[in-house]
N, C-alpha and C. Protein backbone atom coordinates (compact mmCIF):
# COMPACT_ATOMS: atom_id res chain seq x y z
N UNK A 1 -1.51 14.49 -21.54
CA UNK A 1 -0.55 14.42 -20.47
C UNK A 1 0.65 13.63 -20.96
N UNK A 2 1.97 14.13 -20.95
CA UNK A 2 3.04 13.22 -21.01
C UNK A 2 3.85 13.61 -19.52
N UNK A 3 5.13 12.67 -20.08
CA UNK A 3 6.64 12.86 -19.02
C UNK A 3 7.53 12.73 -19.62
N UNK A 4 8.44 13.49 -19.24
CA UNK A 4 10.10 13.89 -19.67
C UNK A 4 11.31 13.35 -18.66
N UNK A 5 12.13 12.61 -18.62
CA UNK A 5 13.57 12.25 -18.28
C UNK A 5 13.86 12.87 -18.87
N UNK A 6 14.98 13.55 -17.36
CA UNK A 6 16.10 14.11 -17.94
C UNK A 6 17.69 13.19 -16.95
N UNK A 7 18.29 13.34 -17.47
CA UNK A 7 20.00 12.77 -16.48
C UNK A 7 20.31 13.83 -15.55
N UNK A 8 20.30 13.92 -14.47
CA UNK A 8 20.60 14.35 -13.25
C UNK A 8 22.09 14.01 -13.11
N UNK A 9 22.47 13.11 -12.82
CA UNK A 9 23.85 12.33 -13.32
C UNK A 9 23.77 11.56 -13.62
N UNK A 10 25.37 10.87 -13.68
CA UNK A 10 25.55 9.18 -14.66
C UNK A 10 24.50 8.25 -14.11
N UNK A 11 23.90 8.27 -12.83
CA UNK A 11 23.44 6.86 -12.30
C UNK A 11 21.61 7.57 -11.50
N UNK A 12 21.76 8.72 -12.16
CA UNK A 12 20.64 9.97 -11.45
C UNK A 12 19.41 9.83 -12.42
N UNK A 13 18.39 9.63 -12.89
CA UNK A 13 17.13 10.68 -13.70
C UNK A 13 16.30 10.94 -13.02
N UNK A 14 15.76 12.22 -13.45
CA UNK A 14 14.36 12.59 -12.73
C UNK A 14 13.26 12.72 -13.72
N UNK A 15 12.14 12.60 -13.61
CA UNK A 15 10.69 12.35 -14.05
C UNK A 15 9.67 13.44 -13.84
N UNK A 16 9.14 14.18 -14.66
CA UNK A 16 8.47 15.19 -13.86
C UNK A 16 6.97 15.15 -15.80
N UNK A 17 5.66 15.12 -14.83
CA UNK A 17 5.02 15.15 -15.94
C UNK A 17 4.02 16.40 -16.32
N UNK A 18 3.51 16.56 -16.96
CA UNK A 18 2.61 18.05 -17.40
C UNK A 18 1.19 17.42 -18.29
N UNK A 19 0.24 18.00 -17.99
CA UNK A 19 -0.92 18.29 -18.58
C UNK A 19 -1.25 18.87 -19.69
N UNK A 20 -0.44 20.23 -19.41
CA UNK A 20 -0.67 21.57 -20.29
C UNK A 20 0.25 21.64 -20.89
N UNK A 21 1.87 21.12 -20.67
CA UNK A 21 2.45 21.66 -21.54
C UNK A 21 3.61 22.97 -21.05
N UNK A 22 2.75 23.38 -19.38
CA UNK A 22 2.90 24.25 -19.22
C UNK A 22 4.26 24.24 -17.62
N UNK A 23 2.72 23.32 -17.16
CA UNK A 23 3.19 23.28 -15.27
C UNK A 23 3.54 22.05 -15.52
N UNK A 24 4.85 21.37 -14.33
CA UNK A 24 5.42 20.10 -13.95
C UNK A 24 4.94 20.12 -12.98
N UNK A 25 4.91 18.59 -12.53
CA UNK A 25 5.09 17.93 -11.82
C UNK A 25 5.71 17.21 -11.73
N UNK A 26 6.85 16.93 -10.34
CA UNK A 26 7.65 16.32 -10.43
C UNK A 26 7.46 14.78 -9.71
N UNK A 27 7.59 13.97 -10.75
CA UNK A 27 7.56 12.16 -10.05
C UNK A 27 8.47 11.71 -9.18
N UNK A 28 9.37 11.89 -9.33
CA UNK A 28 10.82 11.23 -8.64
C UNK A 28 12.08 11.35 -9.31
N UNK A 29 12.34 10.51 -8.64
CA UNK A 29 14.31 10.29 -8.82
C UNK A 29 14.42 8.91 -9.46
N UNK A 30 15.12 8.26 -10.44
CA UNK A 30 15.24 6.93 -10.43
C UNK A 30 16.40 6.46 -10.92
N UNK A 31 17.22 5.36 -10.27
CA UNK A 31 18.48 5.40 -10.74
C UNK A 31 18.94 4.38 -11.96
N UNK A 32 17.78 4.31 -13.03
CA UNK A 32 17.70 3.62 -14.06
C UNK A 32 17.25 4.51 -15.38
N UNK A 33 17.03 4.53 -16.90
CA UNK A 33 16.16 5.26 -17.81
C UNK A 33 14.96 4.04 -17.78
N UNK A 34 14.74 2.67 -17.54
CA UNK A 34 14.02 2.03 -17.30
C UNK A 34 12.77 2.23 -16.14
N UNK A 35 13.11 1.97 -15.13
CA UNK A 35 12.95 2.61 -14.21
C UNK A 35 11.90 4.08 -14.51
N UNK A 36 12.57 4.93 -14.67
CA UNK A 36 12.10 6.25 -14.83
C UNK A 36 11.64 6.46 -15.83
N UNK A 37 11.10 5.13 -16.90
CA UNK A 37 9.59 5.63 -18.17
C UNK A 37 8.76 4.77 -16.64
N UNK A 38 9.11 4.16 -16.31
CA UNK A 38 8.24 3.03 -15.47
C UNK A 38 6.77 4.16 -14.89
N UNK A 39 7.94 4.88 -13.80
CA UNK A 39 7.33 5.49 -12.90
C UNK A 39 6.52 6.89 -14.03
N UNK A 40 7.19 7.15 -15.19
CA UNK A 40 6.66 8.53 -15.81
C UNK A 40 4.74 7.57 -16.41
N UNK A 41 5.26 6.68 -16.47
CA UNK A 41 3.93 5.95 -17.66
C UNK A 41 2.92 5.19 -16.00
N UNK A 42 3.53 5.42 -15.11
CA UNK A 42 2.50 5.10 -13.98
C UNK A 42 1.67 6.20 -13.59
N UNK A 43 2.89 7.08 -13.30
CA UNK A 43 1.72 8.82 -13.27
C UNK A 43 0.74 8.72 -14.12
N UNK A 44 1.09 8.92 -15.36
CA UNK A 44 0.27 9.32 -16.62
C UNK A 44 -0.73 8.75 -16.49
N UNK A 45 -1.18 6.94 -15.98
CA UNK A 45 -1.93 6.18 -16.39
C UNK A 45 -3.17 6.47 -15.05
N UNK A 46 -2.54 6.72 -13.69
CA UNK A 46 -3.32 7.15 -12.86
C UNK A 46 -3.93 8.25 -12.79
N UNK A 47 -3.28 9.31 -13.30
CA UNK A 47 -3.61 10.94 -13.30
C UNK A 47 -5.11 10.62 -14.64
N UNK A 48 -4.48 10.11 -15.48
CA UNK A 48 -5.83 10.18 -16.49
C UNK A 48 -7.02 9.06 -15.92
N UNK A 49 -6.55 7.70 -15.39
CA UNK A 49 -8.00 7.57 -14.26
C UNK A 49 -8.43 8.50 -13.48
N UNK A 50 -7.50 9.25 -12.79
CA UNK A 50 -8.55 9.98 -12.34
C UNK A 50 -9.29 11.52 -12.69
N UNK A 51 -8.97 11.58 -13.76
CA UNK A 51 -9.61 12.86 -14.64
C UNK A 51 -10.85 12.27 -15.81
N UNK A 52 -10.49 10.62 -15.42
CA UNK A 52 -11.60 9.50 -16.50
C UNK A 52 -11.60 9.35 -17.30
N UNK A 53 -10.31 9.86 -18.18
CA UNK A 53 -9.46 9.66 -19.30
C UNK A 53 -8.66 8.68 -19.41
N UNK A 54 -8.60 7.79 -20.51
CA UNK A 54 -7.63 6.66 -21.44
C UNK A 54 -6.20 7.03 -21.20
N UNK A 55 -5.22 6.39 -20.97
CA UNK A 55 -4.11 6.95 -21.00
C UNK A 55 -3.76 7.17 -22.64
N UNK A 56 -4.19 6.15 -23.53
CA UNK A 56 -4.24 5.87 -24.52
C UNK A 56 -4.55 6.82 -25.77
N UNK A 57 -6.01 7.63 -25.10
CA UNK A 57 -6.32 8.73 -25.42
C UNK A 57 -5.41 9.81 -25.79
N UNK A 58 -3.91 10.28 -24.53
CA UNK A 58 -3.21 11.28 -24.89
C UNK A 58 -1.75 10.95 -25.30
N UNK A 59 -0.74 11.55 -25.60
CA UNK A 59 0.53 11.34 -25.45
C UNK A 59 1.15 10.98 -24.18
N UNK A 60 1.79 9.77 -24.54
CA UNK A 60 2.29 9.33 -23.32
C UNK A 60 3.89 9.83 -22.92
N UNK A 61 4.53 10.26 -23.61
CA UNK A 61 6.04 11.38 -23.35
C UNK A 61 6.48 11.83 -24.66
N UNK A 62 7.68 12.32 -24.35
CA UNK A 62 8.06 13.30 -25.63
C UNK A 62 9.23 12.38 -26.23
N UNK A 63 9.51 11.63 -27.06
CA UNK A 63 10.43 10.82 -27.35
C UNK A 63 11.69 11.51 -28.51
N UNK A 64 11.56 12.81 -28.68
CA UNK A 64 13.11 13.25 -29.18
C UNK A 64 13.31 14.07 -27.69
N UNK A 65 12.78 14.79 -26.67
CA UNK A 65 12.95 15.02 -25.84
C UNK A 65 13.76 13.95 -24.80
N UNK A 66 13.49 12.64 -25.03
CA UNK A 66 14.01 11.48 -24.16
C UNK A 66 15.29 11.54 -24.82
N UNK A 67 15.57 10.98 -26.25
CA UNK A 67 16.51 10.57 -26.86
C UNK A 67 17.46 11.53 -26.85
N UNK A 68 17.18 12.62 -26.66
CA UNK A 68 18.27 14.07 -26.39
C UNK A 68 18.85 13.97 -24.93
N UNK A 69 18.33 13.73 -24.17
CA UNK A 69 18.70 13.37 -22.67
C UNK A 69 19.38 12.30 -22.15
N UNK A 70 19.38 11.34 -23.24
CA UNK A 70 19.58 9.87 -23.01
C UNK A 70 20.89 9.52 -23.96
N UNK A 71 21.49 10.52 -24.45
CA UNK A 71 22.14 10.19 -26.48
C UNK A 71 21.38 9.05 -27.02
N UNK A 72 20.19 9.01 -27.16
CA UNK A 72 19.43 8.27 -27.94
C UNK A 72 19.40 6.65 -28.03
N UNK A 73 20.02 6.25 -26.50
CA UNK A 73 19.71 5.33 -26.21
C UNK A 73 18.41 4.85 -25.42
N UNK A 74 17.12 5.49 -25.66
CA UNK A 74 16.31 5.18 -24.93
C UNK A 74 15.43 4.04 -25.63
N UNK A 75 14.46 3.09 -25.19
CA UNK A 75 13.67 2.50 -25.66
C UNK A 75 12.66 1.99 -24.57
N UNK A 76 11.27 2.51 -25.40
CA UNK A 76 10.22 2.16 -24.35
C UNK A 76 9.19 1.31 -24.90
């Protein structure tokens, strides 16, 4: 399971995470890139409690996917 930010606008991101690779789900809105690993790495960590999986276990986001969205100012 990871999550992807993307910029919605200057002061906008949205969060949406996947399993497969395949299907999203979307987390929210957040008006930070802080903020919005926050909420992407909270999904992740609950969704895999409750499937009884480590978060640790899988990928936690896509980080040239972030840094493309972000001009590569992201850091998590």
């Amino acid at each position: 399971m990871h999550w992807s930010v993307q910029r919605v606008t200057n002061n906008l991101f949205s969060v949406s995470a996947t399993s497969d690779g395949l299907d999203y789900t979307h987390v929210g809105n957040y008006r930070t890139v802080e903020d919005a690993n926050r909420a992407g790495r909270r999904f992740v960590s609950a969704r895999a409690h409750e499937q009884g999986r480590s978060p640790r276990d899988q990928p936690a986001f896509s980080v040239n996917q972030q840094r493309h969205l972000a001009g590569g100012t992201l850091h998590s």
